[in-house]
Protein backbone atom coordinates (compact mmCIF):
# COMPACT_ATOMS: atom_id res chain seq x y z
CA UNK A 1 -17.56 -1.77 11.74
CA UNK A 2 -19.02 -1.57 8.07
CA UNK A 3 -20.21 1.66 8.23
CA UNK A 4 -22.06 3.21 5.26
CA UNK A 5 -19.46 5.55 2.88
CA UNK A 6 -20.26 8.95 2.95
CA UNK A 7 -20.82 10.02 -0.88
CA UNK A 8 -18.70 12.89 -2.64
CA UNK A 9 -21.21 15.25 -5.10
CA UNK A 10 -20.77 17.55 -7.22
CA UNK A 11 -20.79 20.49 -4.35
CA UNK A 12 -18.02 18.73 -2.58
CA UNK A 13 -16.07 17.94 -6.03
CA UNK A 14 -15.78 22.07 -6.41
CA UNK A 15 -14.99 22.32 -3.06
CA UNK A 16 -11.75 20.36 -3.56
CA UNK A 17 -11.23 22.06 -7.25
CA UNK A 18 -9.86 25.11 -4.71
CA UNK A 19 -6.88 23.19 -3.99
CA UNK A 20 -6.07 23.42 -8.11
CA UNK A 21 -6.02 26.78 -7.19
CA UNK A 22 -3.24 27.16 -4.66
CA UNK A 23 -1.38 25.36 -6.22
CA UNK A 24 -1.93 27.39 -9.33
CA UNK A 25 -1.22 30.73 -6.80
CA UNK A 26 1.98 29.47 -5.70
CA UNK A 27 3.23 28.96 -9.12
CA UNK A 28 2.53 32.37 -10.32
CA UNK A 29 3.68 33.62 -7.01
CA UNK A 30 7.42 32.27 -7.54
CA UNK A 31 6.89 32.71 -11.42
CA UNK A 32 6.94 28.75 -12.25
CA UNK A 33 5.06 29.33 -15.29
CA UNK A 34 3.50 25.84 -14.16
CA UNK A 35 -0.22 26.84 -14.24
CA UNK A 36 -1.22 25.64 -17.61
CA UNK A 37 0.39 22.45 -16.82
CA UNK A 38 -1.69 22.46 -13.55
CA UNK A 39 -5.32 23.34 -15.45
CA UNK A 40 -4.68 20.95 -18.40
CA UNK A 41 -3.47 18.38 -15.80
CA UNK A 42 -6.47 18.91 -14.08
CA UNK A 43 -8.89 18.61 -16.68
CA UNK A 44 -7.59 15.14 -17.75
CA UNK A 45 -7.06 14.20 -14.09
CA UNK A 46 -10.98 14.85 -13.81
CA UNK A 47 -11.85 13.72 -17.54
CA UNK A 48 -9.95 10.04 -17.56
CA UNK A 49 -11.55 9.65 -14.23
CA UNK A 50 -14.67 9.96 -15.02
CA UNK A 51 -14.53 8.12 -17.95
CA UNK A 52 -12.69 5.22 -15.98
CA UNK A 53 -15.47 5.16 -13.57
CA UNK A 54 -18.25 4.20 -16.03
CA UNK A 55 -16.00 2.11 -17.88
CA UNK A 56 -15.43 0.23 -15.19
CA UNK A 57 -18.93 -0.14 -14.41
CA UNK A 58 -19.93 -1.34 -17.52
CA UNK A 59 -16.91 -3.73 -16.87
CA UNK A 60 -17.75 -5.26 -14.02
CA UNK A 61 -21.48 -5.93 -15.09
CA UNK A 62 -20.47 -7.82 -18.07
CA UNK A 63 -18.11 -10.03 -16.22
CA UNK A 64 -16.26 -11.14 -19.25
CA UNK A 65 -12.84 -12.68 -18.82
CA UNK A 66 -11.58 -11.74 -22.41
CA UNK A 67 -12.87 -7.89 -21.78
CA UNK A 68 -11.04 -7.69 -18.62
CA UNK A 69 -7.84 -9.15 -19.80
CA UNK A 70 -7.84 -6.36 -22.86
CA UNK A 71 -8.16 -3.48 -20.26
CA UNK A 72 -5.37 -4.92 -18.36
CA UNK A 73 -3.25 -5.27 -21.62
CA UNK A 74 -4.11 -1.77 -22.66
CA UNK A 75 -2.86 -0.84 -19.59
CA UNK A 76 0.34 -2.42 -19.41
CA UNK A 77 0.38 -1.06 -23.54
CA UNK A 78 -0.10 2.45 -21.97
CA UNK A 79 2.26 1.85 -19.65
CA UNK A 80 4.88 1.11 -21.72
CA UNK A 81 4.78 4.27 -24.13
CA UNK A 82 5.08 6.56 -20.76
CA UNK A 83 8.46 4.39 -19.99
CA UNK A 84 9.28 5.07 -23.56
CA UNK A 85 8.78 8.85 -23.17
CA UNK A 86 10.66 9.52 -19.59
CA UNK A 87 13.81 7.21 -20.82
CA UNK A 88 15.51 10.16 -23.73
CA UNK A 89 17.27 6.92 -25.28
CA UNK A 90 17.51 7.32 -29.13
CA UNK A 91 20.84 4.87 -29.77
CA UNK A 92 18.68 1.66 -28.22
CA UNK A 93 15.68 0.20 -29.36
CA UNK A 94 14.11 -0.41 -26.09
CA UNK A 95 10.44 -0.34 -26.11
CA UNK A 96 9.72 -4.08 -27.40
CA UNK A 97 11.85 -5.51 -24.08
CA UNK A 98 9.93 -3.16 -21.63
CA UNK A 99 6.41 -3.89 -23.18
CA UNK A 100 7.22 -7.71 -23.61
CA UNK A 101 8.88 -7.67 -20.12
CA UNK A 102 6.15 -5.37 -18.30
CA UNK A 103 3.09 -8.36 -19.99
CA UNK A 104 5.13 -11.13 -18.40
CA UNK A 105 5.99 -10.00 -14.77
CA UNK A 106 2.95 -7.85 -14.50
CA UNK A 107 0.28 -10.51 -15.65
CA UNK A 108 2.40 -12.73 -13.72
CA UNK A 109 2.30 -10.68 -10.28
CA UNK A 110 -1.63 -9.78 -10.73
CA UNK A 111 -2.46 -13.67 -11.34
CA UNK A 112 -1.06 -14.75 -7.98
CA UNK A 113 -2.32 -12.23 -6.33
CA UNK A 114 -6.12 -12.44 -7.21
CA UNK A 115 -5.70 -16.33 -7.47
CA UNK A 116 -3.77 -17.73 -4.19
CA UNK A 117 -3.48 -15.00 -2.00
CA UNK A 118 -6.95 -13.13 -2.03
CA UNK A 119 -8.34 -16.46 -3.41
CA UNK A 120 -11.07 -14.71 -5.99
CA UNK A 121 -13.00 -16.57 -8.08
CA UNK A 122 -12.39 -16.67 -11.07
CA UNK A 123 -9.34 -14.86 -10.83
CA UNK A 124 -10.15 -12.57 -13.35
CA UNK A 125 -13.10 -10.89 -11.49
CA UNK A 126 -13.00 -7.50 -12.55
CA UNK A 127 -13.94 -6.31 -9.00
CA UNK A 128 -10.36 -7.32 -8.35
CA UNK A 129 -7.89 -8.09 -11.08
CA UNK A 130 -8.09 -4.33 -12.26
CA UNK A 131 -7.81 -2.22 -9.56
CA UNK A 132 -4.83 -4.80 -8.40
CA UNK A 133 -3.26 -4.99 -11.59
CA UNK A 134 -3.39 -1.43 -11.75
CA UNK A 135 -1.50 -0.60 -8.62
CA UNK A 136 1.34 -2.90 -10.14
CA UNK A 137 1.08 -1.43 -13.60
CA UNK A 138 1.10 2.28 -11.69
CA UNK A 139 3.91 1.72 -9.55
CA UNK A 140 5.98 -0.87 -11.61
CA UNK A 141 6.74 1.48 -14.43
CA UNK A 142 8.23 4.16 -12.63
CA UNK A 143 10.74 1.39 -11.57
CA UNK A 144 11.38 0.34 -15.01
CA UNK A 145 11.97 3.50 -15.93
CA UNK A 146 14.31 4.33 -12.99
CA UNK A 147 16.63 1.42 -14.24
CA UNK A 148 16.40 1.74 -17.72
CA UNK A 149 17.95 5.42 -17.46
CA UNK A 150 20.57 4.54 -14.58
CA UNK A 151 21.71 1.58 -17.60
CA UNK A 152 21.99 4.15 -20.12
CA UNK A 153 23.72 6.83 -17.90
CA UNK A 154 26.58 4.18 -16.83
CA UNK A 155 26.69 2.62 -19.53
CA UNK A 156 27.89 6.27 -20.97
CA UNK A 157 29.92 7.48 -18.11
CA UNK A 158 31.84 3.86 -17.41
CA UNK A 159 32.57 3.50 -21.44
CA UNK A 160 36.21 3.19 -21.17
CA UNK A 161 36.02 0.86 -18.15
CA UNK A 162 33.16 -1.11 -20.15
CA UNK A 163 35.83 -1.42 -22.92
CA UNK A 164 38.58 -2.50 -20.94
CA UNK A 165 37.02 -5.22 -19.60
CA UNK A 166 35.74 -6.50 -22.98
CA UNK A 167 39.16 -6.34 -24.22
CA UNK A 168 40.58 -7.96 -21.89
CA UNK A 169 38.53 -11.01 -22.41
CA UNK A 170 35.18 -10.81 -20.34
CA UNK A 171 31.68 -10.84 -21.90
CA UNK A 172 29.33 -8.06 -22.12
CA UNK A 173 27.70 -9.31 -18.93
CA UNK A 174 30.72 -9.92 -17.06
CA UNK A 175 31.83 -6.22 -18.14
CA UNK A 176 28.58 -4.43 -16.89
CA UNK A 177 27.42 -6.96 -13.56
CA UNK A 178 28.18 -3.32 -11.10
CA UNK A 179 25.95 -1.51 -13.53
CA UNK A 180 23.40 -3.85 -13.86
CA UNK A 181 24.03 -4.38 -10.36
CA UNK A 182 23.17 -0.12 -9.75
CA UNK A 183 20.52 0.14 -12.32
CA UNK A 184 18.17 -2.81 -11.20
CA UNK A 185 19.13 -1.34 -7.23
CA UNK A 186 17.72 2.07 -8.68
CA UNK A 187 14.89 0.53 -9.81
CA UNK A 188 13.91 -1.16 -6.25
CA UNK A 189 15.24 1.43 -4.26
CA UNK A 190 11.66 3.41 -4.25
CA UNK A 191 9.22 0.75 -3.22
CA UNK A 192 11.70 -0.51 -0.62
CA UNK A 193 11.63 3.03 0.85
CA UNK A 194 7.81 2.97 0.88
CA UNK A 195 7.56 -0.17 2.85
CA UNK A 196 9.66 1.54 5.68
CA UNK A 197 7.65 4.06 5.69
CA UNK A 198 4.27 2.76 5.30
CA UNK A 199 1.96 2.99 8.36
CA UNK A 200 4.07 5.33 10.25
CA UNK A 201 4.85 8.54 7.84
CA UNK A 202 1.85 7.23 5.71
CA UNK A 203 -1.44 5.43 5.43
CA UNK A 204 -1.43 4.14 1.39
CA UNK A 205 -3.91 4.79 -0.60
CA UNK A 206 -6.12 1.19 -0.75
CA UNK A 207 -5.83 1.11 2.59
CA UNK A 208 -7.12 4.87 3.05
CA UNK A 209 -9.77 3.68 0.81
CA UNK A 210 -11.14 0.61 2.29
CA UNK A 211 -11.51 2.35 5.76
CA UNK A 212 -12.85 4.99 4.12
CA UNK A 213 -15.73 2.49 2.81
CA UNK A 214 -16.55 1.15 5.77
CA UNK A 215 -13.71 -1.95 5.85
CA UNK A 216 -12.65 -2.53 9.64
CA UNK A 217 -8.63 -1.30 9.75
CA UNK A 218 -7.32 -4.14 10.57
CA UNK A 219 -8.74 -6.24 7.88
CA UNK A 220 -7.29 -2.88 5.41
CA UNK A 221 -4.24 -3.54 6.88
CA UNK A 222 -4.10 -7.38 5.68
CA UNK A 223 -4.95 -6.40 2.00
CA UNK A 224 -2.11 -3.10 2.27
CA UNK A 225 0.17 -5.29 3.42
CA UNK A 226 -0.35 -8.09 -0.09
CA UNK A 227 0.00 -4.76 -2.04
CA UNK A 228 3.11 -3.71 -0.37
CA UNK A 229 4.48 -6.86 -0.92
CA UNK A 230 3.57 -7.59 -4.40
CA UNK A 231 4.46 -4.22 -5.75
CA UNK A 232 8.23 -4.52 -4.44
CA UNK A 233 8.36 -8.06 -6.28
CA UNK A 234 6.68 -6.62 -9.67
CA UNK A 235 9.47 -3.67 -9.39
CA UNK A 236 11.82 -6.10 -8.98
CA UNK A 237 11.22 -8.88 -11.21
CA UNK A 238 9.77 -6.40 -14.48
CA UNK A 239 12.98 -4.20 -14.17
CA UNK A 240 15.49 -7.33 -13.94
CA UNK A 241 13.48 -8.75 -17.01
CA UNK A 242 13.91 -5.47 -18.88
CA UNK A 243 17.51 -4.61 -17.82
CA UNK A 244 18.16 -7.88 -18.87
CA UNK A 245 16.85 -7.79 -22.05
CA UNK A 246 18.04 -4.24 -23.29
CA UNK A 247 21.41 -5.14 -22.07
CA UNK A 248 21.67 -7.53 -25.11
CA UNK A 249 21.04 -4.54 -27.50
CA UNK A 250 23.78 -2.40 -25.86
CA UNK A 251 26.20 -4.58 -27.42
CA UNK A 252 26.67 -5.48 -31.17
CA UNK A 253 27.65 -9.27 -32.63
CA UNK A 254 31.52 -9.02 -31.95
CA UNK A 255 30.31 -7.60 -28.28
CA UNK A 256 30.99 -4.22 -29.02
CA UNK A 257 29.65 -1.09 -26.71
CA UNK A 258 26.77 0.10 -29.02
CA UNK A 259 26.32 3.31 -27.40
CA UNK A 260 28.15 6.28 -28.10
CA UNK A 261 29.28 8.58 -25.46
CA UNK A 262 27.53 11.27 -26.74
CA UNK A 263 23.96 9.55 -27.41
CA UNK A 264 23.44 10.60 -30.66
């Protein structure tokens, strides 16, 4: 196959701008009041981009290892303060757990990957190690996040069974195992749902890509299929680490409930 990719310009680029615009059209239609939201959205969406794409270039001449790992970490860093923004947690000081826990099972994930399954060498080419680790970084956090909130929320709402249990003799972990047990299945619930779905309600967006570029399908299909995979074990493995973690800081010395029931 290996056809030639047809090139987007600039024509084509304010061709697709028009789609900004029904969107913007149906929110002053129904009276959203969403259309700054859309025009600043799409000015960064456009901006970052951009700036991404000859970043990257300038990347992936260099070939350094050490440059590569920093844009990964920045990343993951970036990553992290969006977690910290969607989870409206003031009682817990989360943010060093998800960070430290997002760097270990990330890294961890995107290693493997470009290293025994793709097989690149060195496993740090940037051709490969960012757009993969991205993909986990991208999709990971919203799974962190997912958990993080469903902890906090049950944690709340099951106080006085929480309590109970604690007085009654069992630890903090034997007290909360359901809600860990709810929170880390909120967390993995998503990606599972996308790999039932993927290839029949959906083609994924590397895969879309690759054929795009030329790549026959059913080598696309190979590569979608490692991403598939590897995203449902990041989800998994950075929100256990997290939930894990923050659970420790839910609880004082004397393995007392540290959250209130109102959250402030």
């Amino acid at each position: 196959m290996n056809t030639a990719p047809l090139l987007i310009g600039n024509w084509q680029l304010a061709i697709a701008a028009l789609f900004v615009l029904v969107a913007g059209g149906t929110s002053l239609a129904n009276r959203l009041g969403l259309e700054r939201d859309l025009a600043i959205g799409t000015v960064r969406t456009v901006a970052q981009l951009t700036v991404m794409g000859y970043a990257l270039r300038i990347i992936f001449g260099l070939n350094n290892a050490l440059l590569v790992l920093g844009v990964f970490c920045v990343m993951i860093f970036t990553a992290s303060r969006i977690v910290k923004s969607r989870v409206a947690e003031k009682q817990i000081p989360f943010y060093n757990p998800v960070l430290g826990s997002m760097l270990v099972s990330f890294t961890s994930v995107t290693i493997i990957v470009t290293a025994a399954v793709v097989q690149v060498h060195p496993w740090w080419k940037a051709e490969y190690f960012l757009p993969i680790g991205g993909m986990v970084v991208g999709n990971s956090m919203t799974a962190i996040a997912l958990g993080l909130d469903r902890l906090f929320s049950d944690l709340r709402a099951r106080r006085a069974e929480v309590e109970m249990r604690l007085c009654l003799g069992a630890t903090a972990r034997e007290a909360t195992r359901e809600i860990m047990a709810a929170a880390l299945k909120a967390g993995m619930i998503p990606s599972i749902n996308s790999m039932m779905s993927v290839g029949i309600v959906f083609l994924p967006g590397m895969m879309t890509g690759q054929i795009l570029s030329g790549t026959d399908p059913v080598e696309a299909v190979r590569y979608q299929i490692v991403v598939m995979l590897m995203l449902s074990a990041a989800a998994a493995l950075g929100t256990l680490l997290v939930l894990h973690l923050v659970l420790t800081r839910c609880f004082g010395p004397g393995q007392q409930l540290a959250l209130t029931a109102d959250g402030d």
